[in-house]
N, C-alpha and C. Protein backbone atom coordinates (compact mmCIF):
# COMPACT_ATOMS: atom_id res chain seq x y z
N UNK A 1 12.91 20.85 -63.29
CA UNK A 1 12.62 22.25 -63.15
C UNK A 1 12.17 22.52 -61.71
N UNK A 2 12.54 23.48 -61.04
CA UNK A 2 12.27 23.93 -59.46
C UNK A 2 11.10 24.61 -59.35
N UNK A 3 10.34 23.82 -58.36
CA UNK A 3 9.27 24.62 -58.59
C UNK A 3 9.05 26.49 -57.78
N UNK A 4 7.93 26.73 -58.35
CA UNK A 4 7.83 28.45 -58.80
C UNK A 4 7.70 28.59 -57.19
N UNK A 5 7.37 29.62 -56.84
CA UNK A 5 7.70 30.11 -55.59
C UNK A 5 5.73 30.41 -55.28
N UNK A 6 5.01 29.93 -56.14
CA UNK A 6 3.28 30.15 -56.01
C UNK A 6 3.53 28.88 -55.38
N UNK A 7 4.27 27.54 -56.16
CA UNK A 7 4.03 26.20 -55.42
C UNK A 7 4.85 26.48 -54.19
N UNK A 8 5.47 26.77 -53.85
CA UNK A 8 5.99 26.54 -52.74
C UNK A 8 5.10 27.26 -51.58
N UNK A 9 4.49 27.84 -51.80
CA UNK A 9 3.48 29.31 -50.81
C UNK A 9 2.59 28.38 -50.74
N UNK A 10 2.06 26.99 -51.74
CA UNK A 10 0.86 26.40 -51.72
C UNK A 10 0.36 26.08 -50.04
N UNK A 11 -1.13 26.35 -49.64
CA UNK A 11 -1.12 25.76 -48.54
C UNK A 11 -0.77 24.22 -48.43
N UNK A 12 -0.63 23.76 -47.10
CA UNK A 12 -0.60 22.22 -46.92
C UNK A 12 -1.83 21.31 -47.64
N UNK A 13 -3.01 21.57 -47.26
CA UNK A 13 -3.87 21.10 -47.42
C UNK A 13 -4.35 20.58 -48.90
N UNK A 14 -3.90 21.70 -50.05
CA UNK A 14 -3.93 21.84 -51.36
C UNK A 14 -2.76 20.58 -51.66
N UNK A 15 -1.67 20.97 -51.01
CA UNK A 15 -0.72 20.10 -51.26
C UNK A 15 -1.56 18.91 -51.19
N UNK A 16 -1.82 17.91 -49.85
CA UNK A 16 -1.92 16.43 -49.27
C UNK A 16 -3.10 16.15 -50.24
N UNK A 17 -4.09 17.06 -50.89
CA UNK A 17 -4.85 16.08 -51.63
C UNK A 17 -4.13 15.83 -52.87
N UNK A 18 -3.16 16.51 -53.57
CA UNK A 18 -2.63 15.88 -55.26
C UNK A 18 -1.51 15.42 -55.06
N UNK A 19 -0.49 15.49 -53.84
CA UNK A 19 0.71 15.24 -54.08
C UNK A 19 0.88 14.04 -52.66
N UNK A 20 2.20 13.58 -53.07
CA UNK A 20 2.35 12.46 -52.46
C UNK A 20 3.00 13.51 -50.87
N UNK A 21 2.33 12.60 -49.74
CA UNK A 21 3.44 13.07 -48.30
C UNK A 21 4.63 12.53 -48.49
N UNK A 22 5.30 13.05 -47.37
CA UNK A 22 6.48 12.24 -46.74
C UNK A 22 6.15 10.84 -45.86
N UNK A 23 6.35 10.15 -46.25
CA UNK A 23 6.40 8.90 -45.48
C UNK A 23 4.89 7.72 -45.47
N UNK A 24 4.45 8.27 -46.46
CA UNK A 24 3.12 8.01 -47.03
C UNK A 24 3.26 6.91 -48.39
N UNK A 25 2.52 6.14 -48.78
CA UNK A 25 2.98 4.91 -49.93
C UNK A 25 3.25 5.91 -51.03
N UNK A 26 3.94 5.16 -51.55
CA UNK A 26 4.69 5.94 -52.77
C UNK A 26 3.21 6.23 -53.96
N UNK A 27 3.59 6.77 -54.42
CA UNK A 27 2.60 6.86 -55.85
C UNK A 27 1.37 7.44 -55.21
N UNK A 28 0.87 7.33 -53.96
CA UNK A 28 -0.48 7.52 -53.74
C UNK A 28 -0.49 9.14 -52.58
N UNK A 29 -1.58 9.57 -53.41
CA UNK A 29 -1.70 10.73 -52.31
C UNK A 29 -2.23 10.47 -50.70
N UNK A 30 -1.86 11.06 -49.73
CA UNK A 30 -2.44 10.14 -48.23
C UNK A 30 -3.60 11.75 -48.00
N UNK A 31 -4.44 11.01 -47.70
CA UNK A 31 -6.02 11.70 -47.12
C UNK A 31 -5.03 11.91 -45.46
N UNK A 32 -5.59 12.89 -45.44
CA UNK A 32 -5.51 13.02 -43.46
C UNK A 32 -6.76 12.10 -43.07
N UNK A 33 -6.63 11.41 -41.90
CA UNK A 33 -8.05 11.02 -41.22
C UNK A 33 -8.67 11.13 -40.42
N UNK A 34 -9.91 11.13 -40.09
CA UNK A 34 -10.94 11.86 -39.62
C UNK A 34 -10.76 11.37 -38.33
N UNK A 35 -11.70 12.89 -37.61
CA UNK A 35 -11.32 12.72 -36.41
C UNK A 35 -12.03 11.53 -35.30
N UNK A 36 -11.47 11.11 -34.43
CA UNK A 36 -12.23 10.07 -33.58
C UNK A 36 -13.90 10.55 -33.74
N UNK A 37 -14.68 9.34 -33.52
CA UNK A 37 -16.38 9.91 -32.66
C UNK A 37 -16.01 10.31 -31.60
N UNK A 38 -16.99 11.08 -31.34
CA UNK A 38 -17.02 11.50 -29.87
C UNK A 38 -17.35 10.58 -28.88
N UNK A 39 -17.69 9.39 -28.88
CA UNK A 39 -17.88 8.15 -27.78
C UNK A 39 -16.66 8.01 -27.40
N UNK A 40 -16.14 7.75 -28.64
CA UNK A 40 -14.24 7.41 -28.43
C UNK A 40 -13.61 8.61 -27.78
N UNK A 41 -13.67 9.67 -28.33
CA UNK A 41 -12.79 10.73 -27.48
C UNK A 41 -13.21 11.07 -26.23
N UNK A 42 -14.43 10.80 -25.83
CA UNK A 42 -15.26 10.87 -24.30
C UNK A 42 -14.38 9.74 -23.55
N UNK A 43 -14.21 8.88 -24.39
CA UNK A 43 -13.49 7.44 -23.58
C UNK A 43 -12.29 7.85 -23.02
N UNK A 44 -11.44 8.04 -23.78
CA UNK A 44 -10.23 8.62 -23.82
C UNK A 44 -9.97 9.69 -22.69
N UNK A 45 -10.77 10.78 -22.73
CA UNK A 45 -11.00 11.68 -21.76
C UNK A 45 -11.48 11.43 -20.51
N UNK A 46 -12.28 10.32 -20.12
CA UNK A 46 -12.46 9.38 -18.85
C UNK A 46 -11.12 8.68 -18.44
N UNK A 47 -10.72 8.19 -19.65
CA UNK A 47 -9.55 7.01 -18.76
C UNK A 47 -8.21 8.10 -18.52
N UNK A 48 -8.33 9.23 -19.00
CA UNK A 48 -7.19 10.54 -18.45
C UNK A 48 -7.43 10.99 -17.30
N UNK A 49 -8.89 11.22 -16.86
CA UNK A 49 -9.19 11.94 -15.54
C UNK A 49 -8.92 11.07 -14.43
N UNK A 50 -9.45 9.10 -14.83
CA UNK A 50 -9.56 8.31 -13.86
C UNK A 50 -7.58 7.98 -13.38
N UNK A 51 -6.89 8.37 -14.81
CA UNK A 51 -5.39 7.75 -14.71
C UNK A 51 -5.09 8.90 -13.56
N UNK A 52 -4.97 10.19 -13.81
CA UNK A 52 -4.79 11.70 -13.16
C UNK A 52 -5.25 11.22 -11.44
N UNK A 53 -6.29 10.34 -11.52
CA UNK A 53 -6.83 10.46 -10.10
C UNK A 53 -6.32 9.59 -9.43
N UNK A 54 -6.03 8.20 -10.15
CA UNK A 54 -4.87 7.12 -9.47
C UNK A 54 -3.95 7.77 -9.11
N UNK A 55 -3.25 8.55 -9.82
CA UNK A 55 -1.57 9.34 -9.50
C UNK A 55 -2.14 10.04 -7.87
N UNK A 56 -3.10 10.71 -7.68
CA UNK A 56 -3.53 11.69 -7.09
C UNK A 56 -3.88 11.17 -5.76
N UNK A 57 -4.64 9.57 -5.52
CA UNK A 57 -4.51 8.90 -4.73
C UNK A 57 -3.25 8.16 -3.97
N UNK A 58 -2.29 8.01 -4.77
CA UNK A 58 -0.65 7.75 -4.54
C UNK A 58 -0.29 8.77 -3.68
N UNK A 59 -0.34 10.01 -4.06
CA UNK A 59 0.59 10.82 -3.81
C UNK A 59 -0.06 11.80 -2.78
N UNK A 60 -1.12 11.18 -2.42
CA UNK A 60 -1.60 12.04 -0.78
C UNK A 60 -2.18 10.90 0.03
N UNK A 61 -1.47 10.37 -0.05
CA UNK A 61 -1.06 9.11 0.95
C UNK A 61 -0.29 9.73 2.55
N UNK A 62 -1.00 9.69 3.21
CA UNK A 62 -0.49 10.65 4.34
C UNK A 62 -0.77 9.95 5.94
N UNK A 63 -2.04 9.52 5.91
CA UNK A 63 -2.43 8.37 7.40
C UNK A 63 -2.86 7.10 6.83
N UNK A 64 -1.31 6.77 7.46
CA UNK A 64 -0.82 5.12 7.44
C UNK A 64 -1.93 3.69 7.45
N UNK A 65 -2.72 4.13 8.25
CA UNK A 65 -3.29 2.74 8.90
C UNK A 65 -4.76 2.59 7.74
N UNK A 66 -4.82 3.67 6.86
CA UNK A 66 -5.96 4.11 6.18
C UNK A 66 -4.91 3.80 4.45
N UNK A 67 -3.72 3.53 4.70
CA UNK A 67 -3.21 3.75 3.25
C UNK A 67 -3.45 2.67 2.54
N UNK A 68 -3.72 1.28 3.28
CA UNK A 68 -3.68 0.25 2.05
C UNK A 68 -4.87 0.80 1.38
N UNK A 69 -6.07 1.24 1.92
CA UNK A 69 -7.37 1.58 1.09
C UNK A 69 -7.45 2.05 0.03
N UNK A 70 -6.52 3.31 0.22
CA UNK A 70 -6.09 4.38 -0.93
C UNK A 70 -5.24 3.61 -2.27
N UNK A 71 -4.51 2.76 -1.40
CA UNK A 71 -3.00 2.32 -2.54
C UNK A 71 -4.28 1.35 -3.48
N UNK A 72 -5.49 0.85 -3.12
CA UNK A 72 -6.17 -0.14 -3.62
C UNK A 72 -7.10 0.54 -4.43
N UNK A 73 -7.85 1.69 -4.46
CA UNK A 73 -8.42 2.49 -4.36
C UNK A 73 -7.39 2.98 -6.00
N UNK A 74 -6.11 3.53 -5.69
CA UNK A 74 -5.46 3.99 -6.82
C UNK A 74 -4.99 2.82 -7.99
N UNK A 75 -5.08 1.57 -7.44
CA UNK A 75 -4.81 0.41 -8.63
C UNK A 75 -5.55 0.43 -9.50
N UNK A 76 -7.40 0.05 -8.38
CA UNK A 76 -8.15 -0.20 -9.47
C UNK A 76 -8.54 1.17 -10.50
N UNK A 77 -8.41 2.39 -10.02
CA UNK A 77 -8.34 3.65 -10.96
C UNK A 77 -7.85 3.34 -11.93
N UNK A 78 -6.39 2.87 -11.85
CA UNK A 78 -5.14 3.20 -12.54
C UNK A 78 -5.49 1.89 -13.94
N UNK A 79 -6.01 0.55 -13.12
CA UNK A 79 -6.91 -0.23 -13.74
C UNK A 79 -7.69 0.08 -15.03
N UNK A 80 -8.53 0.77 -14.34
CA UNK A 80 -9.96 1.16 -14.99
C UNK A 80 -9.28 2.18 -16.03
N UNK A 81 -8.47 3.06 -15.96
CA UNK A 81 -8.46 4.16 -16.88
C UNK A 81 -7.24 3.48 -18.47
N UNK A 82 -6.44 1.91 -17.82
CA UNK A 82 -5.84 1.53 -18.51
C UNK A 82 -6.94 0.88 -19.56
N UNK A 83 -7.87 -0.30 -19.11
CA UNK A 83 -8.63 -0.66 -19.80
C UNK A 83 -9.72 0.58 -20.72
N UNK A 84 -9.89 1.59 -20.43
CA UNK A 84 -10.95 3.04 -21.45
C UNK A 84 -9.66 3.28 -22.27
N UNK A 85 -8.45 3.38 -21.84
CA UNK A 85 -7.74 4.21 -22.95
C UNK A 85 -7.26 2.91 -23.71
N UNK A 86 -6.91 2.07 -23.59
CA UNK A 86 -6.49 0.81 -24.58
C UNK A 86 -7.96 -0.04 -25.78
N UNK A 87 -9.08 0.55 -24.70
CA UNK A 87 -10.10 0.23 -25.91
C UNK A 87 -10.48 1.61 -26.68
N UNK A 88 -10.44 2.83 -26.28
CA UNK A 88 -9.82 3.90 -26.87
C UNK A 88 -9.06 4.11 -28.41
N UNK A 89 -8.51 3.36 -28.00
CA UNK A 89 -7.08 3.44 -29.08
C UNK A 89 -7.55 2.12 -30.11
N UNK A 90 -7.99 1.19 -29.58
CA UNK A 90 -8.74 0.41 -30.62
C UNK A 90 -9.77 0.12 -31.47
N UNK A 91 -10.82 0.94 -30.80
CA UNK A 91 -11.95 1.43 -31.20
C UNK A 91 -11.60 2.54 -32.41
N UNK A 92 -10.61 3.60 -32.12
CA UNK A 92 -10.10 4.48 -33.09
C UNK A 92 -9.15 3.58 -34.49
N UNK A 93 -8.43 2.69 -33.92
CA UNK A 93 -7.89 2.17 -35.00
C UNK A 93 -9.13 1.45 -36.13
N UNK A 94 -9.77 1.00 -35.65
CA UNK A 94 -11.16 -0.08 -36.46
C UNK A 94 -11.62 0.91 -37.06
N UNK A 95 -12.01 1.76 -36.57
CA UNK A 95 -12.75 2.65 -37.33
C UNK A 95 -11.73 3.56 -38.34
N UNK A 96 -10.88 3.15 -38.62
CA UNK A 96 -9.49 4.05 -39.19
C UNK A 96 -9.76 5.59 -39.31
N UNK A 97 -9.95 6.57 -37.17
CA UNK A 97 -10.26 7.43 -37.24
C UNK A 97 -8.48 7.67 -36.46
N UNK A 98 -8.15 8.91 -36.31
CA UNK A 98 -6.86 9.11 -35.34
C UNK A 98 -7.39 9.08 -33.58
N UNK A 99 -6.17 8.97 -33.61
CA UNK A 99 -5.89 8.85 -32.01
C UNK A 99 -6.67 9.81 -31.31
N UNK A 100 -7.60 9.40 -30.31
CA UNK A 100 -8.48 10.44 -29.52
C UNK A 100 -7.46 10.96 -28.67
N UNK A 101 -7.31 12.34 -28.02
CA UNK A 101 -6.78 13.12 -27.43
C UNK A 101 -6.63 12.61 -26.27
N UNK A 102 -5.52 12.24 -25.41
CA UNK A 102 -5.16 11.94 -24.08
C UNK A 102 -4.94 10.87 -24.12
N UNK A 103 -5.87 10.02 -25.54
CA UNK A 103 -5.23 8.49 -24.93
C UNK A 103 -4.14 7.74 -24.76
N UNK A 104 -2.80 8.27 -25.59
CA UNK A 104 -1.96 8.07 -24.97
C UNK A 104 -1.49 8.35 -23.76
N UNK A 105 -1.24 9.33 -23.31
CA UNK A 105 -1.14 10.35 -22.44
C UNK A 105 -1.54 9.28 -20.94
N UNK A 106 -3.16 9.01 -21.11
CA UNK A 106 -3.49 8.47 -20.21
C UNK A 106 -3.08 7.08 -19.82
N UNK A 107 -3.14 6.11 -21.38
CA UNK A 107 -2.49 4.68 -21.25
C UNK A 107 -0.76 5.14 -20.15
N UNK A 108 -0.18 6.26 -20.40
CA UNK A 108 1.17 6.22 -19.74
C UNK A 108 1.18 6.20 -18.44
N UNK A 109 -0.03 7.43 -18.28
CA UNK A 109 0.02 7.85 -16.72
C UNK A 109 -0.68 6.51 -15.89
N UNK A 110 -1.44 6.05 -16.46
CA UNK A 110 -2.31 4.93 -15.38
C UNK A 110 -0.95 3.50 -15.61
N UNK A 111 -0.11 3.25 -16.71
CA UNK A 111 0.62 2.65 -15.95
C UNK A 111 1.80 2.67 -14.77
N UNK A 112 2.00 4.01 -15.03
CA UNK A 112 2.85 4.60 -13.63
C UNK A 112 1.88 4.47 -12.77
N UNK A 113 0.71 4.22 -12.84
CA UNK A 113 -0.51 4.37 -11.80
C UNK A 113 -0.04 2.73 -11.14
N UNK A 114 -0.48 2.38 -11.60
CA UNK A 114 -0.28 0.63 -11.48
C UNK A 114 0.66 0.57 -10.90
N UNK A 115 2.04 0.74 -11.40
CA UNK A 115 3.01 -0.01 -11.30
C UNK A 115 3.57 0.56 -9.97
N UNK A 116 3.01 1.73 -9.69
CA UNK A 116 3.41 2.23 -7.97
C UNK A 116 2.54 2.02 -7.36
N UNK A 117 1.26 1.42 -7.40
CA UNK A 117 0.57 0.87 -6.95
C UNK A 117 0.85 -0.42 -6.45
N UNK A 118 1.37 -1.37 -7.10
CA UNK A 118 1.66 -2.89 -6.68
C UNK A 118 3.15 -2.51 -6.29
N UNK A 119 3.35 -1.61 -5.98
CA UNK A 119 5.25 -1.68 -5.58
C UNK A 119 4.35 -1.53 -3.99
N UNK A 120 3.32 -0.60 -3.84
CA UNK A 120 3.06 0.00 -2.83
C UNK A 120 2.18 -1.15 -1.76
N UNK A 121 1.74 -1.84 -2.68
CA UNK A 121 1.22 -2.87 -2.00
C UNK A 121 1.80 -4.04 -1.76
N UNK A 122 2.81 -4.16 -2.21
CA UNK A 122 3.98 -5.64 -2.15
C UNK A 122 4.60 -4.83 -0.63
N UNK A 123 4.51 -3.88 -0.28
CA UNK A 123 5.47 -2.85 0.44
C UNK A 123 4.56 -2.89 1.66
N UNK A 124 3.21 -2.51 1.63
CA UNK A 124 2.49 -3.08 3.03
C UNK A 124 2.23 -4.11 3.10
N UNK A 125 2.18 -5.55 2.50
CA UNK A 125 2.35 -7.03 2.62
C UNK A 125 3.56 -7.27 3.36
N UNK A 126 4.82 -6.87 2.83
CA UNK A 126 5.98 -7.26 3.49
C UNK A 126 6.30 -6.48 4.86
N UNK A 127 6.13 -5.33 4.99
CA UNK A 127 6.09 -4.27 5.99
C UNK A 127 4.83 -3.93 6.66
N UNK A 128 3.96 -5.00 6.57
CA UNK A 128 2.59 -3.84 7.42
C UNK A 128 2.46 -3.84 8.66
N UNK A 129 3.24 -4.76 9.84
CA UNK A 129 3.34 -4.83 10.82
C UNK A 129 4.63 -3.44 11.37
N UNK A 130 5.46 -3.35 10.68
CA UNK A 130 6.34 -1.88 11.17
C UNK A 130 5.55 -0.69 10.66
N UNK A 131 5.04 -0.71 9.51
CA UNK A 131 4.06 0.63 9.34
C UNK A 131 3.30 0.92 10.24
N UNK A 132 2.12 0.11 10.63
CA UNK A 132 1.05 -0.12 11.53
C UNK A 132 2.05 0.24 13.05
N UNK A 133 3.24 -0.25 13.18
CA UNK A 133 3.51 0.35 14.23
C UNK A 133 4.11 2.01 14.43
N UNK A 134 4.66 2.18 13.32
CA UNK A 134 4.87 3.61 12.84
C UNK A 134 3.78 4.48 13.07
N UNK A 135 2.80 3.99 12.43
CA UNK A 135 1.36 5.29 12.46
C UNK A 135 0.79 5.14 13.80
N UNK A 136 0.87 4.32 14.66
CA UNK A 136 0.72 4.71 15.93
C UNK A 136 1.28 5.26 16.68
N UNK A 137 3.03 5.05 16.68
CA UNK A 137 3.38 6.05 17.44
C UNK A 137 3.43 7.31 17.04
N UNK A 138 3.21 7.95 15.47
CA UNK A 138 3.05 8.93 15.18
C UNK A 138 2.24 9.17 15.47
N UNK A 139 0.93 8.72 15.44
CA UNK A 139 -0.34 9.40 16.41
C UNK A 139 -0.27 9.41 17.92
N UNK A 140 0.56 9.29 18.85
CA UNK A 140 0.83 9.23 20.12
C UNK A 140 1.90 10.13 20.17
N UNK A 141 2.55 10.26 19.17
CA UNK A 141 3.83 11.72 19.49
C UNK A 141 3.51 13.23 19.60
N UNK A 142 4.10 13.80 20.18
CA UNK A 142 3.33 15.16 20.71
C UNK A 142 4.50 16.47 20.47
N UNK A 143 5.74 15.73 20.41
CA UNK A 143 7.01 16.43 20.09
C UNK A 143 7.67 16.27 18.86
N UNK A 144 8.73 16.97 18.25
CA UNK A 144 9.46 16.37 17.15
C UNK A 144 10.18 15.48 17.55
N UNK A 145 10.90 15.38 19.05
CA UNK A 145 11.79 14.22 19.49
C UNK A 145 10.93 13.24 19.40
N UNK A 146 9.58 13.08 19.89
CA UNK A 146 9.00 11.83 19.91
C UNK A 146 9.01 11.59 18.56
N UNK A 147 8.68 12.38 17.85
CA UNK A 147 8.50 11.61 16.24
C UNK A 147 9.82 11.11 15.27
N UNK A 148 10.34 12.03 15.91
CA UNK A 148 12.63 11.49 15.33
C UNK A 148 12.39 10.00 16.07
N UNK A 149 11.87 9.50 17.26
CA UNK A 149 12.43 8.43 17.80
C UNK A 149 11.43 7.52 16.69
N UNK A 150 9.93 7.72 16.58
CA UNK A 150 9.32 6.76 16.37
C UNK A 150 9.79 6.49 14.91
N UNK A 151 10.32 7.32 14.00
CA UNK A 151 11.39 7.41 12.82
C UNK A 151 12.20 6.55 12.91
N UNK A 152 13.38 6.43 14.13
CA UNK A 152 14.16 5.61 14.27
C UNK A 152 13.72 3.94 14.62
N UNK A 153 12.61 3.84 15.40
CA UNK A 153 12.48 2.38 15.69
C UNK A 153 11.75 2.13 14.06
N UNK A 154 11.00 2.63 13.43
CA UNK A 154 10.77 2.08 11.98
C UNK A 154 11.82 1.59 11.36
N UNK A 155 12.41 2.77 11.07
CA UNK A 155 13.73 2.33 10.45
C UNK A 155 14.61 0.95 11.02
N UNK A 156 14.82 0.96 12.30
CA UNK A 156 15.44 -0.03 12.76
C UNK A 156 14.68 -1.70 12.72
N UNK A 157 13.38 -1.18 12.89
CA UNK A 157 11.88 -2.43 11.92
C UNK A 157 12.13 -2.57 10.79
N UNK A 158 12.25 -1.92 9.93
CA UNK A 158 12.55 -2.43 8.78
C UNK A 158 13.56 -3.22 8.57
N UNK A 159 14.70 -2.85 8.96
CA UNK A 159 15.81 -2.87 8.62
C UNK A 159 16.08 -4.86 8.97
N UNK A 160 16.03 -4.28 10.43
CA UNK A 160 15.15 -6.33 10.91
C UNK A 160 14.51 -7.17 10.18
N UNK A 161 13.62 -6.62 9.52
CA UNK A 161 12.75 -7.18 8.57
C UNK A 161 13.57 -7.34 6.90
N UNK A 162 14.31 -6.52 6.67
CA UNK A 162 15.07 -7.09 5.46
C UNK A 162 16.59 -7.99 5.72
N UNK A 163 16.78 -8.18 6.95
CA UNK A 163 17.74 -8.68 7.41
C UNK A 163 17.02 -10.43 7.54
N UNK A 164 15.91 -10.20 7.76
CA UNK A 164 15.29 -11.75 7.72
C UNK A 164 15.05 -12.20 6.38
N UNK A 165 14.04 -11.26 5.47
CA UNK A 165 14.06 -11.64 4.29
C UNK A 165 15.37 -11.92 3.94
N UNK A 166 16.39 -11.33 3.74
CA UNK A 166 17.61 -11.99 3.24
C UNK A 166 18.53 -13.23 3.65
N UNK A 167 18.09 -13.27 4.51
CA UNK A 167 18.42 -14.49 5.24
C UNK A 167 17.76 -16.01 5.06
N UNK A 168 16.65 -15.34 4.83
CA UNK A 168 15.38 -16.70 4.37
C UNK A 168 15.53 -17.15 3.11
N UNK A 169 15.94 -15.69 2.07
CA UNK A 169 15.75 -15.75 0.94
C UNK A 169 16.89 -16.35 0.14
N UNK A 170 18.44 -15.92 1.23
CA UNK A 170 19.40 -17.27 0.78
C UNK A 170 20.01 -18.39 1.17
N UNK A 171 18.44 -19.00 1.48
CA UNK A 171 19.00 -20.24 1.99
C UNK A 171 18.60 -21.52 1.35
């Protein structure tokens, strides 16, 4: 028999306590569950602001000779906000409360944090002698021609510099 059109109007809520969900164990009605503590969702909400601020350190990266600080500066952020949101998310599971707000969110962003972080720092290890020469002549250029040239000898530094690595690297 189909049910009446009162059950179908039923709110949700009426529904999830007598009737079975979708995708929920068979036979048994599923409780919604309660929301994180607030320690946990404070956590969560730290390791979002600290992930937000790694990205934020990346991406105003602007004087060279000052950038490894920053790129180090945005790891351990990116660090720190991975470790709050991964105990976040575990702290919520133990306690079989839901997912505190952002912590995914944040576990994502702080590993994009990271992971352009150590690209960025494998990148002044291998290159910090053409950077370091880059940000000086950009601080000594006074024209756009001077700064097109000091553009070009980087480029042409680098380029030297992966021409050796490859060379070293197949031999």
């Amino acid at each position: 028999m189909p049910p009446s059109d009162e059950q179908r109007t039923e709110e949700p809520s009426r529904r999830a306590a007598g009737s079975r969900q979708p995708g929920g164990p068979p036979g048994k009605a599923t409780v919604p569950a309660e929301p994180a503590e607030p320690a946990v969702q404070q956590r969560a909400m730290a390791a979002l602001l600290l992930a937000l601020l790694s990205l934020v350190g990346l991406f105003s990266l602007n004087y060279l000779q000052r950038g490894i600080y920053l790129v180090a500066y945005a790891l351990l952020a990116g660090l720190m906000a991975m470790w709050l949101a991964v105990t976040a998310l575990n702290r919520a599971r133990r306690s079989r409360t839901t997912r505190p707000r952002g912590s995914v969110t944040a576990t994502v962003i702080a590993g994009v944090g990271i992971i352009l972080s150590v690209i960025m720092l494998v990148a002044f290890a291998v290159f910090g002698k053409q950077l370091t020469a880059y940000g000086r002549c950009l601080s000594l250029a006074s024209t756009s021609a001077d700064r097109q040239a000091c553009q070009t000898q980087f480029i042409h530094a680098v380029n030297r510099e992966l021409t050796t690595l490859r060379t070293t690297g197949s031999r």
